[in-house]
C-alpha atoms as a PDB file:
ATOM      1  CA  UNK A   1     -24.521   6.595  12.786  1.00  0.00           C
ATOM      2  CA  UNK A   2     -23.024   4.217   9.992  1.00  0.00           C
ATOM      3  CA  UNK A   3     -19.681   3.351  10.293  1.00  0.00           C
ATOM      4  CA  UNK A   4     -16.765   4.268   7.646  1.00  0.00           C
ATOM      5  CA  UNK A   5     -16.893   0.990   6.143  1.00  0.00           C
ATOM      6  CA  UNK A   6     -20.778   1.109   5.998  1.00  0.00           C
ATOM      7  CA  UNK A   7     -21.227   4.488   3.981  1.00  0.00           C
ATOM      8  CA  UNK A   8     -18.099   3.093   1.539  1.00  0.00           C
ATOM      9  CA  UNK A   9     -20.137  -0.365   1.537  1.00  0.00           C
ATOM     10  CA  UNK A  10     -23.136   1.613   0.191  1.00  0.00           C
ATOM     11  CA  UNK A  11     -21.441   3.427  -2.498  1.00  0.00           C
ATOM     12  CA  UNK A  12     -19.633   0.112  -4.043  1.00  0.00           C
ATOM     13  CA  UNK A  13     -21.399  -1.988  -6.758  1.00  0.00           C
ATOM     14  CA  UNK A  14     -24.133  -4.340  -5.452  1.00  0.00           C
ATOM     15  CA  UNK A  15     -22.275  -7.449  -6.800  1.00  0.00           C
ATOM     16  CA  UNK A  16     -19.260  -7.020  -5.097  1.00  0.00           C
ATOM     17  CA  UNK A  17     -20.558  -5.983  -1.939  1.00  0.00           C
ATOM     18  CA  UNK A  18     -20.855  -9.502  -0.385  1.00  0.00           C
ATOM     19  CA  UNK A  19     -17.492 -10.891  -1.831  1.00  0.00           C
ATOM     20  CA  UNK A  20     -15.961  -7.874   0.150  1.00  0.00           C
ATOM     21  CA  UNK A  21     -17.886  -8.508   3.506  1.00  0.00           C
ATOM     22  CA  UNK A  22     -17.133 -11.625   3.493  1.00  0.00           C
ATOM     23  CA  UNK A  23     -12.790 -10.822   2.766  1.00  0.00           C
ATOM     24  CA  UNK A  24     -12.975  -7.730   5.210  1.00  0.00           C
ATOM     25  CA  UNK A  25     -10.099  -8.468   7.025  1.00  0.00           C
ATOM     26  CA  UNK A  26      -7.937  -9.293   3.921  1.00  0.00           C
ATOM     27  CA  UNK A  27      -9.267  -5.855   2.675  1.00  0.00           C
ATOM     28  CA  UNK A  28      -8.196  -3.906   5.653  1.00  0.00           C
ATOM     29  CA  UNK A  29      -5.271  -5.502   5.707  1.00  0.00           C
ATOM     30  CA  UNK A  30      -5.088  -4.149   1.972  1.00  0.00           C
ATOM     31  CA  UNK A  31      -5.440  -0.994   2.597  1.00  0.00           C
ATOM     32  CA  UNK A  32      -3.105  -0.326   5.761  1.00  0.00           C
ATOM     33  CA  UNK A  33      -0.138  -2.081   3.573  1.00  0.00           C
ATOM     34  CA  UNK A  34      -1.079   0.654   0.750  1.00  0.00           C
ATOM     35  CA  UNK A  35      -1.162   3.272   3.259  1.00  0.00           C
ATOM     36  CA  UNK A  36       2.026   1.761   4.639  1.00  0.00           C
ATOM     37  CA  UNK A  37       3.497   0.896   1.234  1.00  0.00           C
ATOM     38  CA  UNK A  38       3.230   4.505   0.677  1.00  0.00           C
ATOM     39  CA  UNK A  39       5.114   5.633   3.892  1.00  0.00           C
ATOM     40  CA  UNK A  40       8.108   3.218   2.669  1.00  0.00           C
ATOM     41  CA  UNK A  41       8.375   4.146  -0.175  1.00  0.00           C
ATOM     42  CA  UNK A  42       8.656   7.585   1.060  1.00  0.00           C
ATOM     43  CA  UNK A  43      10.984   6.873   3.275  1.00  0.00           C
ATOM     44  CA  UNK A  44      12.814   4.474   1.279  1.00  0.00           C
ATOM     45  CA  UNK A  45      13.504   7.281  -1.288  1.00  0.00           C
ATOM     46  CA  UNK A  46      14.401  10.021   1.148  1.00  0.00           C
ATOM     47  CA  UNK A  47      17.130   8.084   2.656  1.00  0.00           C
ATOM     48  CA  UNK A  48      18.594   6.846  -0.557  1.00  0.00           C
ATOM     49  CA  UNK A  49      18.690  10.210  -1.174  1.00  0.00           C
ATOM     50  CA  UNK A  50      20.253  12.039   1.798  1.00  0.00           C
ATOM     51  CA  UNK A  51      21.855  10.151   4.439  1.00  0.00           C
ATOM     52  CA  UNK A  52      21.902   6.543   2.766  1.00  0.00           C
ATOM     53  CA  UNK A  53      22.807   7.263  -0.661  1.00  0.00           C
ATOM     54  CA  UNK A  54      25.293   4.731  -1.577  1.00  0.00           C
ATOM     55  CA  UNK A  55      23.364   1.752   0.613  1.00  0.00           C
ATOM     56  CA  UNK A  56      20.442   1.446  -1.131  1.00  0.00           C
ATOM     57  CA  UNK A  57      19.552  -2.355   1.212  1.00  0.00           C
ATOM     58  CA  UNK A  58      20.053  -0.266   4.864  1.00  0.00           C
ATOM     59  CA  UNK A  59      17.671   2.266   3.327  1.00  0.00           C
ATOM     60  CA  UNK A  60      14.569   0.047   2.559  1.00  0.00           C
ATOM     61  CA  UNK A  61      15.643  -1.616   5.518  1.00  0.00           C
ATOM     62  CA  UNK A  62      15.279   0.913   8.028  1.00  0.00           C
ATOM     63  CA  UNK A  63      11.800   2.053   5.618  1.00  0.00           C
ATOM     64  CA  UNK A  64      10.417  -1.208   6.067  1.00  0.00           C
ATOM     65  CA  UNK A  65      10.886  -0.879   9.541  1.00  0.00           C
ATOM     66  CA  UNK A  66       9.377   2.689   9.912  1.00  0.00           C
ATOM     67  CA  UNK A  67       6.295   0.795   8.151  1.00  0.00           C
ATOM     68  CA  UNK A  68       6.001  -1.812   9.813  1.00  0.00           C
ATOM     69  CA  UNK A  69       6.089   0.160  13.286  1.00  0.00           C
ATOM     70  CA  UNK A  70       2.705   2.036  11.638  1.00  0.00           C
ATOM     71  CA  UNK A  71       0.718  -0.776  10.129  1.00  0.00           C
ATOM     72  CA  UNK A  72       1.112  -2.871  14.037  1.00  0.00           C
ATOM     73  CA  UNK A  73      -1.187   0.269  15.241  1.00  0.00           C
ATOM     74  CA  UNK A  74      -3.461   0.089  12.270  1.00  0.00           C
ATOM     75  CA  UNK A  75      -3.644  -3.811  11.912  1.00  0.00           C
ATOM     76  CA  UNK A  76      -4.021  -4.285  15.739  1.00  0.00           C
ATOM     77  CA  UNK A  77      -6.352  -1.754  16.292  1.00  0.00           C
ATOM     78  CA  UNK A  78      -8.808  -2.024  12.911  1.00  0.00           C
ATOM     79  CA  UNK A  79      -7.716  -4.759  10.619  1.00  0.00           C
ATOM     80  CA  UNK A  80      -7.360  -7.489  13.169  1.00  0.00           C
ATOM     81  CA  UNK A  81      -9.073  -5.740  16.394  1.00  0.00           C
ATOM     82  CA  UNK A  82      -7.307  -7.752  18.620  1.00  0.00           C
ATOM     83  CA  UNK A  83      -7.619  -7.930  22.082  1.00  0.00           C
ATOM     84  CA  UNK A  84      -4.082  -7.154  23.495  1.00  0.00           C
ATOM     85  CA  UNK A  85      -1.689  -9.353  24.849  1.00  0.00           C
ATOM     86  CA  UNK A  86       1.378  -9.572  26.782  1.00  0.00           C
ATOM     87  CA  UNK A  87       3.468 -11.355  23.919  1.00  0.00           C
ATOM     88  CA  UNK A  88       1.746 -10.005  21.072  1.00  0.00           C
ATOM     89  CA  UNK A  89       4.396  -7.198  20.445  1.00  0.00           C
ATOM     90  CA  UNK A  90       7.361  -9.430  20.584  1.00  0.00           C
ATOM     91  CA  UNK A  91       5.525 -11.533  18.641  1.00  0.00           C
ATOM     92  CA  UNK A  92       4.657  -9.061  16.197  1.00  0.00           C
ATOM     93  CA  UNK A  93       8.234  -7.957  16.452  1.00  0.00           C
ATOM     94  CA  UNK A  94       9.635 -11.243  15.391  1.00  0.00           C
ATOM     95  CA  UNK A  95       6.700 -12.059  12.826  1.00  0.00           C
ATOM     96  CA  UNK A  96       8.339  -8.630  11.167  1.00  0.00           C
ATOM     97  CA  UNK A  97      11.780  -8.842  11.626  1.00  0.00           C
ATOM     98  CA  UNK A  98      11.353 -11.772   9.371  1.00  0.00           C
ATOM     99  CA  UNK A  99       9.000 -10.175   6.635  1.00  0.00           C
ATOM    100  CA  UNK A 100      11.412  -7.579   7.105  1.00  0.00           C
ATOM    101  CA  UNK A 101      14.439  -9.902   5.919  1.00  0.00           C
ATOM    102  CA  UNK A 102      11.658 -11.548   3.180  1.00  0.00           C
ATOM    103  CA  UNK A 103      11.467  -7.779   1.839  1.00  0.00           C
ATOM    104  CA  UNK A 104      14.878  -6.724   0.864  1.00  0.00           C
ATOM    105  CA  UNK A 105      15.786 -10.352  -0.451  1.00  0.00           C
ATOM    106  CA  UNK A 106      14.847  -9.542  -3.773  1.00  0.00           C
ATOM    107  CA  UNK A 107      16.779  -6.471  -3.983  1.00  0.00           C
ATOM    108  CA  UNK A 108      20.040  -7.989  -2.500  1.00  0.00           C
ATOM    109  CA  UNK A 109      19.647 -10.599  -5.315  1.00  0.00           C
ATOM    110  CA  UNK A 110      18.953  -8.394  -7.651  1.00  0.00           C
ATOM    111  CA  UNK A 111      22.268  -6.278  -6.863  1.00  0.00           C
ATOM    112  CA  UNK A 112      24.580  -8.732  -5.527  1.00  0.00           C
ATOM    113  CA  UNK A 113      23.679 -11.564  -7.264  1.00  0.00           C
ATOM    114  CA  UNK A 114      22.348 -10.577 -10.725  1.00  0.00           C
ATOM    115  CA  UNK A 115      24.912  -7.310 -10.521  1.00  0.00           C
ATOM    116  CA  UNK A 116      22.290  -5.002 -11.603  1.00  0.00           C
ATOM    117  CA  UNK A 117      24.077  -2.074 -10.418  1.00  0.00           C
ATOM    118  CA  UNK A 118      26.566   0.508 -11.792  1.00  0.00           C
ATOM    119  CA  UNK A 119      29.166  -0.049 -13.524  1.00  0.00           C
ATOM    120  CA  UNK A 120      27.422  -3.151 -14.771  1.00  0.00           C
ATOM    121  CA  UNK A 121      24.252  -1.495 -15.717  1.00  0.00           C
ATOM    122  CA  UNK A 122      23.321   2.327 -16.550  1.00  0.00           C
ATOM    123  CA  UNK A 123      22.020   4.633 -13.403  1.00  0.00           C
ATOM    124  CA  UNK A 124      18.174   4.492 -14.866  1.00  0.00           C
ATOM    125  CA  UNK A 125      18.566   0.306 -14.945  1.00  0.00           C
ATOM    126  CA  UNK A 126      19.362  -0.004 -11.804  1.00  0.00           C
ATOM    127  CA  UNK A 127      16.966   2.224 -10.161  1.00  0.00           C
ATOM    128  CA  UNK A 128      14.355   0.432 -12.309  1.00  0.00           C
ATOM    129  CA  UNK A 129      16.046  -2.987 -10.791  1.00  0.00           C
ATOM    130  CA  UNK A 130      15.892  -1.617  -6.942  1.00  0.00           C
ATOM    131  CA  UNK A 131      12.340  -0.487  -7.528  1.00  0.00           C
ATOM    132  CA  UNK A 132      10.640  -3.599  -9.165  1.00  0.00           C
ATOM    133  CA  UNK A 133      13.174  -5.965  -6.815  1.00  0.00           C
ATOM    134  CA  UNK A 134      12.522  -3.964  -3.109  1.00  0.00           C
ATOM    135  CA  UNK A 135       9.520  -2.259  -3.443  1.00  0.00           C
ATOM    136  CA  UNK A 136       7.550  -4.752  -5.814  1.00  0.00           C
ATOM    137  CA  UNK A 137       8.403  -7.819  -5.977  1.00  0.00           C
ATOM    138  CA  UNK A 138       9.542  -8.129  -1.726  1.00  0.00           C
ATOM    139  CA  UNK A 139       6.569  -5.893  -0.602  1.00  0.00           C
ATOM    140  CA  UNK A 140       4.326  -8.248  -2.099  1.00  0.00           C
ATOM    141  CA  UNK A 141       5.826 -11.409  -1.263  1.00  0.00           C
ATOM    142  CA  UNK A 142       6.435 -10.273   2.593  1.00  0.00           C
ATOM    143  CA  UNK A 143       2.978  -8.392   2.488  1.00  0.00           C
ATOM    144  CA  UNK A 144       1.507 -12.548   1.720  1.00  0.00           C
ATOM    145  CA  UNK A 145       3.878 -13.746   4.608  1.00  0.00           C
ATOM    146  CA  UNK A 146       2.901 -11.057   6.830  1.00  0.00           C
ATOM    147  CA  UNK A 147      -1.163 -11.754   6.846  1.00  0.00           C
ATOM    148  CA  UNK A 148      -0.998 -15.028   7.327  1.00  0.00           C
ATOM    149  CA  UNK A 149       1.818 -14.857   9.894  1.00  0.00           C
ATOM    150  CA  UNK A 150      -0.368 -12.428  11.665  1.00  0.00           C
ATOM    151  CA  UNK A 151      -3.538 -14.212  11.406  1.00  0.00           C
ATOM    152  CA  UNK A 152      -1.376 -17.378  12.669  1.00  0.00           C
ATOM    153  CA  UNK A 153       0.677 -16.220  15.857  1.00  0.00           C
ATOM    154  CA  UNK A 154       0.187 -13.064  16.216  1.00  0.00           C
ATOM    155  CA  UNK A 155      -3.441 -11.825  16.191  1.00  0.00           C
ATOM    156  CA  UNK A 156      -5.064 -14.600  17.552  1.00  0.00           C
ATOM    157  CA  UNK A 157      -7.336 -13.246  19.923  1.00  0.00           C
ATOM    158  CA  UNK A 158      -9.905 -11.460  18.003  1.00  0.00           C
ATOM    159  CA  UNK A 159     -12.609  -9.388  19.375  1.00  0.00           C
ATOM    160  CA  UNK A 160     -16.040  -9.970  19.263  1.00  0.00           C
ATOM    161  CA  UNK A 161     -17.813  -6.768  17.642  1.00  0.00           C
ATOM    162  CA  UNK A 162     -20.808  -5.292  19.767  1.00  0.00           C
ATOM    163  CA  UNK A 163     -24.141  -5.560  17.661  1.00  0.00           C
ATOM    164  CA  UNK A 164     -24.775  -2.285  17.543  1.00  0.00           C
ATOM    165  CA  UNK A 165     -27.652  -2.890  14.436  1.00  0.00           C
ATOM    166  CA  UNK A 166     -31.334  -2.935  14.636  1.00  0.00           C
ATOM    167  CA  UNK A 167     -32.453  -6.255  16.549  1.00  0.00           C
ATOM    168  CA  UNK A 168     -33.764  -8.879  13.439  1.00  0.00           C
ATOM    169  CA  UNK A 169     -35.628 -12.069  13.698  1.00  0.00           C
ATOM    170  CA  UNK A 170     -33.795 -15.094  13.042  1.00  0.00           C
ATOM    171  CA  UNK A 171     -35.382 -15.807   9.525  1.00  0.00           C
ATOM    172  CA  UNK A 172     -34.574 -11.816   8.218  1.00  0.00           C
ATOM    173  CA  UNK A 173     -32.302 -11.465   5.424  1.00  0.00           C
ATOM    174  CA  UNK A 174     -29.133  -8.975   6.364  1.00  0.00           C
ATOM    175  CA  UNK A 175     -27.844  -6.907   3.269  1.00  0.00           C
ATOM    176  CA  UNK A 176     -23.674  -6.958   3.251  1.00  0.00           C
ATOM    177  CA  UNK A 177     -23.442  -3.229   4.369  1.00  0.00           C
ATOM    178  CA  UNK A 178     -25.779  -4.415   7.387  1.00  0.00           C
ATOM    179  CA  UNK A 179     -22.854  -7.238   7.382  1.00  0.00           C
ATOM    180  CA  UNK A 180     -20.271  -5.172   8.451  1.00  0.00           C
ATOM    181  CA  UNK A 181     -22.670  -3.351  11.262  1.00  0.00           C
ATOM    182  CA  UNK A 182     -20.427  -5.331  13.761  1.00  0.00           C
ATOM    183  CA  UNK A 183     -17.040  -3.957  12.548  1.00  0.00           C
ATOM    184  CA  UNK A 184     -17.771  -0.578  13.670  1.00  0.00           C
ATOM    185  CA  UNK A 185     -14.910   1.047  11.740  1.00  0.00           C
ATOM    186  CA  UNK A 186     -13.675   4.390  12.490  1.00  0.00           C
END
């Protein structure tokens, strides 16, 4: 039975097929900090408004966090497909507790700094300034830090996927979703 990634594989245009075989890792790695983009954002936005209202740092704080806790299952176990070990999660603590600082940076410059909050700005320009400062601009810039931090201390050990393909002869060509046979995504 084909894999996830091999029935998406067949689906996507023929030309970019190889270019994304070729970047899967960056691609997973894509897609669990949508997923987990997603999940702080939520977050993010609950807090500021419930419990965390007026602290609009300790909320995307402790949503970064909460996201970060979810993409270590998903990048361990499919992006990177490590195989575990015993300092992994205290590296993969540290690695995040300093994406984690890289994340909110923007948005404590952006209020404290550039005082794009109230009373010096209107309610709808400073949301506008937390969203494009936290969520934008330091997701992306920590999301950068975090894959290659990851791909440099913390995921080093990656596993070797089990040919699980039809048996070729050296000189056969391999099509890209054949590529990915190895992957064996869920």
């Amino acid at each position: 039975m084909p894999s996830l990634t091999q029935r998406v594989l067949v689906r996507v245009p023929v030309r970019v097929r190889p270019a994304l075989v070729r970047h899967r890792r960056l691609v997973k790695f894509l897609l669990v900090g949508s997923g987990c983009f997603a999940l702080t954002l939520l977050v993010n936005y609950a807090l500021r408004l419930t419990l965390l209202e007026r602290k609009p740092v300790a909320a995307l704080t402790a949503a970064t966090v909460v996201g970060t806790a979810v993409s270590y299952l998903f990048n361990r176990r499919w992006c990177f497909r490590s195989s575990w070990r015993r300092r992994e999660p205290l590296l993969f603590v540290l690695v995040s507790a300093v994406a984690v600082a890289v994340n909110v940076s923007p948005l404590i410059a952006s209020r404290y700094l550039l005082n794009l909050r109230e009373p010096w700005v209107g309610p709808v320009t400073q949301e506008l300034a937390d969203f494009l400062s936290g969520m934008v601009l330091g997701t992306f810039v920590a999301m950068l830090f975090r894959f290659w931090a990851m791909q440099r201390w913390v995921f080093t050990r990656v596993e070797q996927p089990e040919p699980d393909g039809p048996r070729r002869s050296p000189g056969s060509q391999v099509s890209a979703a054949e590529a990915g046979a190895g992957e064996g995504d869920a």
